[in-house]
C-alpha atoms as a PDB file:
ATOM      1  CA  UNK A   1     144.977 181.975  18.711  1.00  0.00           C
ATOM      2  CA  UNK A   2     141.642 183.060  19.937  1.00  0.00           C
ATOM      3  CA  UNK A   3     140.087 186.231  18.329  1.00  0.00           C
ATOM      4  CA  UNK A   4     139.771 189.324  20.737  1.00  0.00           C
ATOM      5  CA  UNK A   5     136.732 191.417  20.685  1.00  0.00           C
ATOM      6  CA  UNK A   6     135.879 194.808  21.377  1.00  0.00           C
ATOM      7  CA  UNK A   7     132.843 194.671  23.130  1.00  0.00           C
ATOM      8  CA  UNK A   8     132.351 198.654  23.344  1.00  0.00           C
ATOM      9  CA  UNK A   9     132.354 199.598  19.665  1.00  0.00           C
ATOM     10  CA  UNK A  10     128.624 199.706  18.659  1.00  0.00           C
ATOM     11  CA  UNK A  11     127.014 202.937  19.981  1.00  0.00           C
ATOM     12  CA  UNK A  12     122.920 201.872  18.600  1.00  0.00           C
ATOM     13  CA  UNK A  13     123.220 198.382  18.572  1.00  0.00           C
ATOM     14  CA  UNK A  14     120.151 196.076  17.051  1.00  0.00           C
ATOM     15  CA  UNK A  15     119.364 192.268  17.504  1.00  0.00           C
ATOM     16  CA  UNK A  16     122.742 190.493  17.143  1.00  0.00           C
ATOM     17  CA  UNK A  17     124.860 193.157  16.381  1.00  0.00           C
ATOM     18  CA  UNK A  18     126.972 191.996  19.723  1.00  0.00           C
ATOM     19  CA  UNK A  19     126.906 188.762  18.040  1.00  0.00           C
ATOM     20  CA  UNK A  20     128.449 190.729  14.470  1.00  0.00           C
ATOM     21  CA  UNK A  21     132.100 188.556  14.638  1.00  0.00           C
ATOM     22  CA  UNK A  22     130.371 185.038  15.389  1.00  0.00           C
ATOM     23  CA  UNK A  23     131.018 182.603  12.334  1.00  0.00           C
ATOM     24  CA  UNK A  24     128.296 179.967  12.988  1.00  0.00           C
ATOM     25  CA  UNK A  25     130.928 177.378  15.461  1.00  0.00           C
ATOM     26  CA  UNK A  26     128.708 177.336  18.607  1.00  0.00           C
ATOM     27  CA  UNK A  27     131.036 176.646  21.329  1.00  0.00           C
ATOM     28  CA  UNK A  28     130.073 175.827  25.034  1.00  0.00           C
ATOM     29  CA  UNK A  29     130.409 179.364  26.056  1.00  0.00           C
ATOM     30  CA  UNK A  30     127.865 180.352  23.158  1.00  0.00           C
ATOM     31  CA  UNK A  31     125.523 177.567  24.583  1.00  0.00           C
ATOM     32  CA  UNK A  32     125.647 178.778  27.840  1.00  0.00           C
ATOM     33  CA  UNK A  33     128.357 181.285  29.504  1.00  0.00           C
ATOM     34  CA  UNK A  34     127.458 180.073  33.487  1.00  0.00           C
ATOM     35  CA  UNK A  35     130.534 181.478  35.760  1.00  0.00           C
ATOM     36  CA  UNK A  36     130.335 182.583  39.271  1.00  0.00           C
ATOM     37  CA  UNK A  37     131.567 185.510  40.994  1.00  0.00           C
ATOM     38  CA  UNK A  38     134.713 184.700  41.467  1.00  0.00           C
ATOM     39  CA  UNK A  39     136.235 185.054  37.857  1.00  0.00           C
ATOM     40  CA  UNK A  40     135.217 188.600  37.263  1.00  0.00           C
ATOM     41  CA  UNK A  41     136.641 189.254  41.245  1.00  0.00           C
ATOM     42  CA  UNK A  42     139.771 187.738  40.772  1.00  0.00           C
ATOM     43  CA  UNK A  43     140.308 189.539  37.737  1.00  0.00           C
ATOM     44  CA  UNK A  44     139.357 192.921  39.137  1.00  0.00           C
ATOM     45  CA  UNK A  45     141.988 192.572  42.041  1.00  0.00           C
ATOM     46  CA  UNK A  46     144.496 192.110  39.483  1.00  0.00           C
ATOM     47  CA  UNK A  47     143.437 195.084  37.392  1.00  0.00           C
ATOM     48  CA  UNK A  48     143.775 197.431  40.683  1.00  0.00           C
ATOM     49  CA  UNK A  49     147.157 195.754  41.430  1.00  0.00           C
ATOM     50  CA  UNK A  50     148.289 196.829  38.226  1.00  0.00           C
ATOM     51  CA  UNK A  51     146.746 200.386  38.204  1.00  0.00           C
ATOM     52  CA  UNK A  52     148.568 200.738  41.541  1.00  0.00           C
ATOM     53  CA  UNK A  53     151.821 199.434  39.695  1.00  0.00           C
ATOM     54  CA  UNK A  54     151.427 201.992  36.917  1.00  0.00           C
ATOM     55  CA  UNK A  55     150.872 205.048  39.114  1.00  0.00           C
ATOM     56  CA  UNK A  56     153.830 204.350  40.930  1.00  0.00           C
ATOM     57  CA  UNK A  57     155.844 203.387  37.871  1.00  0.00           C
ATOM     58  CA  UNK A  58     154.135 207.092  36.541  1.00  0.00           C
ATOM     59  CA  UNK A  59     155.647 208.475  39.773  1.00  0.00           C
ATOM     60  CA  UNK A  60     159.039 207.052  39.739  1.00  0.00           C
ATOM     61  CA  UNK A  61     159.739 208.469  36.336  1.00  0.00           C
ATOM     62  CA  UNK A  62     158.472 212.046  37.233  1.00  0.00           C
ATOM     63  CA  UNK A  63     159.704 212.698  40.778  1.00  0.00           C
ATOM     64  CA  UNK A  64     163.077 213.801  39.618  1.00  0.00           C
ATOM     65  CA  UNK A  65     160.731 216.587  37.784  1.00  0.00           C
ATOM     66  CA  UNK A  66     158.709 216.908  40.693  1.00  0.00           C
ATOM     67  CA  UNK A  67     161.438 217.611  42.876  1.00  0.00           C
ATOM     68  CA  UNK A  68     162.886 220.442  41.081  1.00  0.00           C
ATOM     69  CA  UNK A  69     159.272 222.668  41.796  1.00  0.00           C
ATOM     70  CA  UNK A  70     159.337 221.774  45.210  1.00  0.00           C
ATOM     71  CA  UNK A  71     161.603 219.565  47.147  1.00  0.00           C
ATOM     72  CA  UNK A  72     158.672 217.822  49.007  1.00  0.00           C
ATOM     73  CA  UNK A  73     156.509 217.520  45.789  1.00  0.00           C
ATOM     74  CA  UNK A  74     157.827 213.724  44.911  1.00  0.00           C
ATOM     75  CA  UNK A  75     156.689 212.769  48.904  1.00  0.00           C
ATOM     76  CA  UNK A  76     153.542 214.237  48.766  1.00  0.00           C
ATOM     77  CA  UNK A  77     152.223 212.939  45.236  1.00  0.00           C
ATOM     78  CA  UNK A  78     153.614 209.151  46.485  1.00  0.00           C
ATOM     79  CA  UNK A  79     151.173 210.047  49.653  1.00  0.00           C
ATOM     80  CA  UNK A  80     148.306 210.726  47.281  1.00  0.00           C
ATOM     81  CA  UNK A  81     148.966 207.933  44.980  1.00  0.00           C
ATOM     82  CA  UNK A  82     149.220 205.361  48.197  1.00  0.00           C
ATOM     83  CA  UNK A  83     145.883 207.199  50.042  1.00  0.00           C
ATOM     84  CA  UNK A  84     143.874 206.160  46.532  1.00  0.00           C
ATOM     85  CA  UNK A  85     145.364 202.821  45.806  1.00  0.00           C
ATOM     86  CA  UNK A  86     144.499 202.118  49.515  1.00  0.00           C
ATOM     87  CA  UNK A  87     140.975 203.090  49.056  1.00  0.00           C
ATOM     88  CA  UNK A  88     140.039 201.514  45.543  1.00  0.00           C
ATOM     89  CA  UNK A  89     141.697 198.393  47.302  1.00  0.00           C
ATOM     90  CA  UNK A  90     139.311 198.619  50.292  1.00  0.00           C
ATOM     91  CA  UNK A  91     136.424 199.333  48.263  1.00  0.00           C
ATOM     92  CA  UNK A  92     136.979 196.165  46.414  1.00  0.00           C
ATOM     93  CA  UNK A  93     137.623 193.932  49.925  1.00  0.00           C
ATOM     94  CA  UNK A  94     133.950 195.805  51.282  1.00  0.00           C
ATOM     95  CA  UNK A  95     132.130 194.660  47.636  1.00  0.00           C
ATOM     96  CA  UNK A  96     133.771 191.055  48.817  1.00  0.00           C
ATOM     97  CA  UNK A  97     132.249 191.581  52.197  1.00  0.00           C
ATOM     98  CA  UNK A  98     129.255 192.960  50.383  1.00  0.00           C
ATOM     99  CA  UNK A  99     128.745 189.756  48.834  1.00  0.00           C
ATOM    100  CA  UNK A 100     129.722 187.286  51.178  1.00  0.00           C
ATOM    101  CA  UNK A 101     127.414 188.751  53.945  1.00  0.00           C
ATOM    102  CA  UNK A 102     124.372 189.890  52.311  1.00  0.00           C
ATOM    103  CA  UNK A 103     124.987 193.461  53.580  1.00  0.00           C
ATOM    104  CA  UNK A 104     125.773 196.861  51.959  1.00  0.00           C
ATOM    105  CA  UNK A 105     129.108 197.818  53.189  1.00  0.00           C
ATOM    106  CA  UNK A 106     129.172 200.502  50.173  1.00  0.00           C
ATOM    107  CA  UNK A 107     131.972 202.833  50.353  1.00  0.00           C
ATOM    108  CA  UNK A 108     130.590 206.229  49.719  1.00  0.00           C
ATOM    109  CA  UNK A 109     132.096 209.433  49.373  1.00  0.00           C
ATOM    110  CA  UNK A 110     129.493 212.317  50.678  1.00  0.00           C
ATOM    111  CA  UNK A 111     127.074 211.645  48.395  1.00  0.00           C
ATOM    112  CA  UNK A 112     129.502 209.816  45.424  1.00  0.00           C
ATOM    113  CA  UNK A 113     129.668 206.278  44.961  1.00  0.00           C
ATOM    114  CA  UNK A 114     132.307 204.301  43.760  1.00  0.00           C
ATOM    115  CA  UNK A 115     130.798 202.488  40.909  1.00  0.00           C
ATOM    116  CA  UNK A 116     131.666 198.799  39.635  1.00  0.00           C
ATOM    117  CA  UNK A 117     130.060 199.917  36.332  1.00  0.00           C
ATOM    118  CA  UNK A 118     132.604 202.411  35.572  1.00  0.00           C
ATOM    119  CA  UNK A 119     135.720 200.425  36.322  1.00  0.00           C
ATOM    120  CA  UNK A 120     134.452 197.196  34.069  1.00  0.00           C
ATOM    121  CA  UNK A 121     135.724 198.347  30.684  1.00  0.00           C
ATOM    122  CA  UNK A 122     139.530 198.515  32.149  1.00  0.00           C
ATOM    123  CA  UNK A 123     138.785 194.892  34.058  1.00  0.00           C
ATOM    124  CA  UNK A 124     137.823 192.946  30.403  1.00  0.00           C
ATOM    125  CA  UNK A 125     140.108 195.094  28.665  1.00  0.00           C
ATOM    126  CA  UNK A 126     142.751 193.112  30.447  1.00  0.00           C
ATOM    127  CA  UNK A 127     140.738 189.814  30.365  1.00  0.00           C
ATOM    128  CA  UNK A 128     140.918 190.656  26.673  1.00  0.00           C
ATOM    129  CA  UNK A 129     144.675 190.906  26.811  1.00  0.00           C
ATOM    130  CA  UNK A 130     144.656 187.659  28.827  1.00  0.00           C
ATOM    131  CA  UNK A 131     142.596 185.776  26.085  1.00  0.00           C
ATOM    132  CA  UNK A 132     139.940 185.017  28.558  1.00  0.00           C
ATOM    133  CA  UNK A 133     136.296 184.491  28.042  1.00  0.00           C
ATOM    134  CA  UNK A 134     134.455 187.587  27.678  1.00  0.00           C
ATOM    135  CA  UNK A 135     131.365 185.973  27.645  1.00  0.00           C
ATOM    136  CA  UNK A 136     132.082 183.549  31.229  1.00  0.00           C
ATOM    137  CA  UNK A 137     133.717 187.205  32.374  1.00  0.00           C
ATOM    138  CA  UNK A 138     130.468 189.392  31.526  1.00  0.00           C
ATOM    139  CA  UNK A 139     128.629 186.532  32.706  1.00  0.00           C
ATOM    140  CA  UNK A 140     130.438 186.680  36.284  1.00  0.00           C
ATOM    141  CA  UNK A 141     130.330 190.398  36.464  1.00  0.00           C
ATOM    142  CA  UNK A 142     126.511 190.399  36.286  1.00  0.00           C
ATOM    143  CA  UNK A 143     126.337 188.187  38.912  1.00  0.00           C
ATOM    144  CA  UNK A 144     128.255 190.024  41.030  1.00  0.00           C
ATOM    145  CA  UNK A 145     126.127 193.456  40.267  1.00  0.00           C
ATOM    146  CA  UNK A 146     123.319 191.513  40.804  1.00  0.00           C
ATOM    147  CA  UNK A 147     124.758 190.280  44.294  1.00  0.00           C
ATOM    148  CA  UNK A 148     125.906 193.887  45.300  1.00  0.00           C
ATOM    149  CA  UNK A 149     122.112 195.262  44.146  1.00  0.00           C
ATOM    150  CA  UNK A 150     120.152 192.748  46.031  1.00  0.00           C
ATOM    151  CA  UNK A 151     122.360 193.879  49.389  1.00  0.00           C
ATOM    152  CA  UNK A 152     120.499 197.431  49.362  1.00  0.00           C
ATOM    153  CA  UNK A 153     117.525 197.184  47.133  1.00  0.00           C
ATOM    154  CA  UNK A 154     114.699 199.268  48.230  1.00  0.00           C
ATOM    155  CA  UNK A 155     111.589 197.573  47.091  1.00  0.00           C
ATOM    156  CA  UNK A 156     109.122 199.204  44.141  1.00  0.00           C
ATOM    157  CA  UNK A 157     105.605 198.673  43.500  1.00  0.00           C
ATOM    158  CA  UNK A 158     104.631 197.104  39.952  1.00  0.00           C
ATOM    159  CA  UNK A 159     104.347 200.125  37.688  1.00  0.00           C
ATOM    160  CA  UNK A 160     108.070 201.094  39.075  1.00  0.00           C
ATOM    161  CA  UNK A 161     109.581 198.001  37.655  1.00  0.00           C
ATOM    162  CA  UNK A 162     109.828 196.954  33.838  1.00  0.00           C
ATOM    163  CA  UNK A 163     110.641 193.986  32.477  1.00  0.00           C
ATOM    164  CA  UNK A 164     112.905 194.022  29.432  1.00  0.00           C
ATOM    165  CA  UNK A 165     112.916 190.423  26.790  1.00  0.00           C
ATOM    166  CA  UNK A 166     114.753 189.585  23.950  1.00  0.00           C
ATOM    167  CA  UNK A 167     112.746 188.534  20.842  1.00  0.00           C
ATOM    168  CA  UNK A 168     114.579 185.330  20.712  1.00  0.00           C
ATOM    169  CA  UNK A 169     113.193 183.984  23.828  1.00  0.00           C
ATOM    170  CA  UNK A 170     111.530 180.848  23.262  1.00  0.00           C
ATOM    171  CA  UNK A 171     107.439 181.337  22.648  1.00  0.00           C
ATOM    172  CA  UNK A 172     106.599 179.183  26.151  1.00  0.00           C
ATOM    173  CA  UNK A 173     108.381 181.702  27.955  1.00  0.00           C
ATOM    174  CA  UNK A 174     108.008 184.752  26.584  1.00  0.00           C
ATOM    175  CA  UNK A 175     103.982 184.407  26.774  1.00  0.00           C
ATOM    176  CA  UNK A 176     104.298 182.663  30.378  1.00  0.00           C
ATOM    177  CA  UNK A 177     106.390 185.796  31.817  1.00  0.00           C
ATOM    178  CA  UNK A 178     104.039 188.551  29.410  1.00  0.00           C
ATOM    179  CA  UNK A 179     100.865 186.578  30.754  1.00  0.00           C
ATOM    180  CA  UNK A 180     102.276 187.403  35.028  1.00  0.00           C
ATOM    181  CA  UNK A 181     103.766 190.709  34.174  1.00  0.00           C
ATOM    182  CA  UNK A 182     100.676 192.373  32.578  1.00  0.00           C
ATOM    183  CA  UNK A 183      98.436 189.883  35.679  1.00  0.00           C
ATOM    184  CA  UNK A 184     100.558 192.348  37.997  1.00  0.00           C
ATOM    185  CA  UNK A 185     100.511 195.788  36.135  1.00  0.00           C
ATOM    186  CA  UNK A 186     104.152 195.609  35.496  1.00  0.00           C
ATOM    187  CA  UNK A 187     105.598 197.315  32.360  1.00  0.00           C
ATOM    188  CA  UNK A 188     106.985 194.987  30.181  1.00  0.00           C
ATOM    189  CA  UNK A 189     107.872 194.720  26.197  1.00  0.00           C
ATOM    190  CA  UNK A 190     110.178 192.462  23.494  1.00  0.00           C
ATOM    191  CA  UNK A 191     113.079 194.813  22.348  1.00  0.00           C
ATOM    192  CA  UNK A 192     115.274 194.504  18.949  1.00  0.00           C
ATOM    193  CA  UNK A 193     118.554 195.857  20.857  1.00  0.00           C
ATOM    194  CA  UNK A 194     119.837 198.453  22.989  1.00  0.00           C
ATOM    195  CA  UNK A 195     118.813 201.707  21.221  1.00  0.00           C
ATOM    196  CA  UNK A 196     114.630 200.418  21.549  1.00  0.00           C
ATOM    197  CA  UNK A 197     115.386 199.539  25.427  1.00  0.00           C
ATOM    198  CA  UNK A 198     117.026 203.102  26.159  1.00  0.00           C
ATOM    199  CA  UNK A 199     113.921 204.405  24.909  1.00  0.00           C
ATOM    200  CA  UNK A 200     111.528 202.680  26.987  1.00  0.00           C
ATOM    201  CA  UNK A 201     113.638 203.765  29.784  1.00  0.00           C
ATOM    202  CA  UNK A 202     113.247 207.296  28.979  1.00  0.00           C
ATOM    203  CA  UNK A 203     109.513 206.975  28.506  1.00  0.00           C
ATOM    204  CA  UNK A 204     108.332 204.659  31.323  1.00  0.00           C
ATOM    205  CA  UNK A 205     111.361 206.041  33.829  1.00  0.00           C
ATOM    206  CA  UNK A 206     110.858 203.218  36.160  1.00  0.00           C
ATOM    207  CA  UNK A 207     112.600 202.239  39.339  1.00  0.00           C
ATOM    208  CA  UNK A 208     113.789 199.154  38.385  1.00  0.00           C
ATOM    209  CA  UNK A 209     114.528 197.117  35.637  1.00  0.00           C
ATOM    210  CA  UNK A 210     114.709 193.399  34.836  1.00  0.00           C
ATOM    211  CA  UNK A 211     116.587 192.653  31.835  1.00  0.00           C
ATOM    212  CA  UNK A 212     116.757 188.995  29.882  1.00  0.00           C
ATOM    213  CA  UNK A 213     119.644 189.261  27.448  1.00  0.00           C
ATOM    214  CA  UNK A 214     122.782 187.176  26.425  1.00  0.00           C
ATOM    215  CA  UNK A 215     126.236 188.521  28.464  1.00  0.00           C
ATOM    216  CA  UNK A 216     126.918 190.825  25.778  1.00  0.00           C
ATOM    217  CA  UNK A 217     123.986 192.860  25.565  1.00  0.00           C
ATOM    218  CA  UNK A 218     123.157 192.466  29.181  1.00  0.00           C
ATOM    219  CA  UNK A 219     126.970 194.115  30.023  1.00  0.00           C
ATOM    220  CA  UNK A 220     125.721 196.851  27.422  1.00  0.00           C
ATOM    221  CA  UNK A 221     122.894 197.798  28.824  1.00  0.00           C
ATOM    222  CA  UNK A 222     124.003 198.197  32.263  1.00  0.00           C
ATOM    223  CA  UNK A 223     126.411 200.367  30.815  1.00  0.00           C
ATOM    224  CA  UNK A 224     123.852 202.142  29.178  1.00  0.00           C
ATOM    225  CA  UNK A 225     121.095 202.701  32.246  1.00  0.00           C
ATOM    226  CA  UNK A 226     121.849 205.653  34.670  1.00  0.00           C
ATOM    227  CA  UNK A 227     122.827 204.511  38.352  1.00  0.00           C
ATOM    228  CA  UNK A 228     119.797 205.835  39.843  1.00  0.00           C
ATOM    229  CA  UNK A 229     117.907 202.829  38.065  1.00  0.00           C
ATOM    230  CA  UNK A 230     118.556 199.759  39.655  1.00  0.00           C
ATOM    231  CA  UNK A 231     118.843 196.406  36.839  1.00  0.00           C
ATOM    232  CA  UNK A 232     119.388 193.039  37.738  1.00  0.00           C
ATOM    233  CA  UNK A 233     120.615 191.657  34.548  1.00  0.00           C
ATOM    234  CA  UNK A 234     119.419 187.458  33.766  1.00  0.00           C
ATOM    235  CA  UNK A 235     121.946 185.915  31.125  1.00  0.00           C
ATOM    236  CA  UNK A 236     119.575 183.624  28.729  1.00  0.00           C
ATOM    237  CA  UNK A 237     120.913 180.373  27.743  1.00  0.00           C
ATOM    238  CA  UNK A 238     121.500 179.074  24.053  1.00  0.00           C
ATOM    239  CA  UNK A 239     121.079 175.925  23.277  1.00  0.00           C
ATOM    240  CA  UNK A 240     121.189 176.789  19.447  1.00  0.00           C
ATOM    241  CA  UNK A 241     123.125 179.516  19.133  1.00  0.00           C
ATOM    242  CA  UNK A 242     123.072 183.296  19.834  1.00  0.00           C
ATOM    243  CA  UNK A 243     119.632 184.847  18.833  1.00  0.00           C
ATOM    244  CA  UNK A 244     117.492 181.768  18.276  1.00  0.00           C
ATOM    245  CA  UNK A 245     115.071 179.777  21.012  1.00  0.00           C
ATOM    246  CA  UNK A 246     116.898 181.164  24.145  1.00  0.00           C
ATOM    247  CA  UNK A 247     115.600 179.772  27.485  1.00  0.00           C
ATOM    248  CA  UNK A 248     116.533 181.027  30.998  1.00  0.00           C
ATOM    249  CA  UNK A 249     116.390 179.964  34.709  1.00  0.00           C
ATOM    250  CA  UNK A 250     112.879 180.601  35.856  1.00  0.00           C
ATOM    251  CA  UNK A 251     114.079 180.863  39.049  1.00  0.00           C
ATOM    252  CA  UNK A 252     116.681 183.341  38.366  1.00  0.00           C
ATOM    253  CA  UNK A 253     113.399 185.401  36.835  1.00  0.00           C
ATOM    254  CA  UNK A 254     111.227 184.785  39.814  1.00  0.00           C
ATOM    255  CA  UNK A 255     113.956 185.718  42.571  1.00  0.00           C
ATOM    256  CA  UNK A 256     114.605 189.155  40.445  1.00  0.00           C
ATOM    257  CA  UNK A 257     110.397 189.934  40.879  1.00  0.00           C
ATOM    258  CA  UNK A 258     110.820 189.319  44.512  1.00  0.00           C
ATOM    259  CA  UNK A 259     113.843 191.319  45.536  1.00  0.00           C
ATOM    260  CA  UNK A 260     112.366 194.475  43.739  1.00  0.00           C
ATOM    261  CA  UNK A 261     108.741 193.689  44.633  1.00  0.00           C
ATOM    262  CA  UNK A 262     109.317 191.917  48.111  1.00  0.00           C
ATOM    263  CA  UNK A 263     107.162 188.884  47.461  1.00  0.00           C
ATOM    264  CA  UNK A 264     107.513 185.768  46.076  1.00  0.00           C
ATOM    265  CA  UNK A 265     105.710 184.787  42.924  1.00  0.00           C
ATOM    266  CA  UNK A 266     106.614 180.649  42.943  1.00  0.00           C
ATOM    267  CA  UNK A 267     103.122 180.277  42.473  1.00  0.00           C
ATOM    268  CA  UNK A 268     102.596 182.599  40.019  1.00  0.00           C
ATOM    269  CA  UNK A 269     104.721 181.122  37.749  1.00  0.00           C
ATOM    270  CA  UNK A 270     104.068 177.032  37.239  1.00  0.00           C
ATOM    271  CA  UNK A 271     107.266 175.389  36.170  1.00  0.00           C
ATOM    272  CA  UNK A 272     105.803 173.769  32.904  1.00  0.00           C
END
């Protein structure tokens, strides 16, 4: 049976703590966790079908309570309970809209928004039930933040946006992306783990980030970063294992620059 994990249990995580229960068996999800949008979608419909079952299951066994403070009490809560269900469901059919169109059809409430960040946990808490992938599921939910971002992304200039890299990036890399961020005046810096990236956040308080991380750390991060500061999260890929020589998608990098910036940079960055 495959081991579950608890993905939200390490408050100041360091390099490879999200990597604590891995025994050394690199897998194809370890190598590289590529899913698309669709997994972490799919999974979230069924996680507001069953909050909808539960509130009404909640309901059912209480209304014979309700009834006896007020005999209209039972009708009006089943009202309430079918107004929210009925607006968490269309907030999930606008983020499909969202994405499939390339335009923000947010659902905002005065100035609230209802955030996918907040509603993850509960979505791979029942992929954990399942047994599924949490790495191919955190690897799908970026995505789909990243899809939902680059819908409404107002742009920044250079010093607004820092660029967050693991250590275990391969050299090539991590001195061909230093070498154009500091070319541009963009912040940029090599973190350990979360609790050194929160800090830079705090001290440089930029607009935008762009963070190069495996799933886990990348989902943990996002968690981490207030909503005002917009993150497009890259998943690195690991050809040896968590930790050691990552690569990622130069392209993936180069399309982040432009949707905060608003210009390409193809031929800033050679494909050696």
């Amino acid at each position: 049976m495959k081991e579950k994990i608890n993905l939200f249990q390490i408050k100041d995580r360091k390099l490879g703590d999200e990597w604590k229960e891995w025994h050394g068996n690199l897998t194809d999800e370890e190598k590289n966790a590529n899913t698309g949008k669709r997994s972490f979608l799919a999974l979230l419909f069924l996680t507001i079908i069953i909050m909808g079952g539960m509130a009404f299951l909640v309901w059912y066994m209480i209304s014979p309570r309700l009834a006896q403070f007020y005999p209209h009490l039972p009708v009006i809560v089943a009202v309430l309970i079918i107004l929210i269900w009925s607006g968490i469901t269309l907030w999930f059919f606008l983020i499909v809209l969202s994405i499939m169109t390339n335009k923000d059809f947010s659902l905002h409430l005065g100035k609230m928004e209802i955030s996918l960040t907040r509603i993850v946990p509960l979505v791979l808490k029942l992929g954990n039930e399942m047994g599924l992938s949490m790495d191919r599921l955190s690897n799908s939910f970026v995505k789909v933040r990243n899809a939902l971002l680059q819908t409404s992304v107002h742009h920044v200039t250079a010093d607004q946006l820092l660029i967050l890299l693991p250590r275990c990036l391969q050299p090539f890399l991590l001195k061909k992306i230093t070498s154009f961020a500091k070319s541009e005046g963009i912040h940029i810096a090599t973190v350990p783990g979360g609790e050194k990236a929160r800090q830079l956040v705090t001290e440089l308080r930029p607009q935008a980030v762009i963070g190069v991380a495996c799933e886990r750390d990348l989902l943990s991060g996002i968690q981490d970063v207030s909503e005002k500061i917009r993150v497009i999260g890259i998943p690195n890929i690991r050809p040896e294992g968590p930790c050691k020589n990552t690569i990622i998608d130069l392209n993936e990098f180069e399309n982040a620059v432009q949707t905060f910036l608003g210009k390409s940079i193809s031929l800033l960055i050679s494909k050696e």
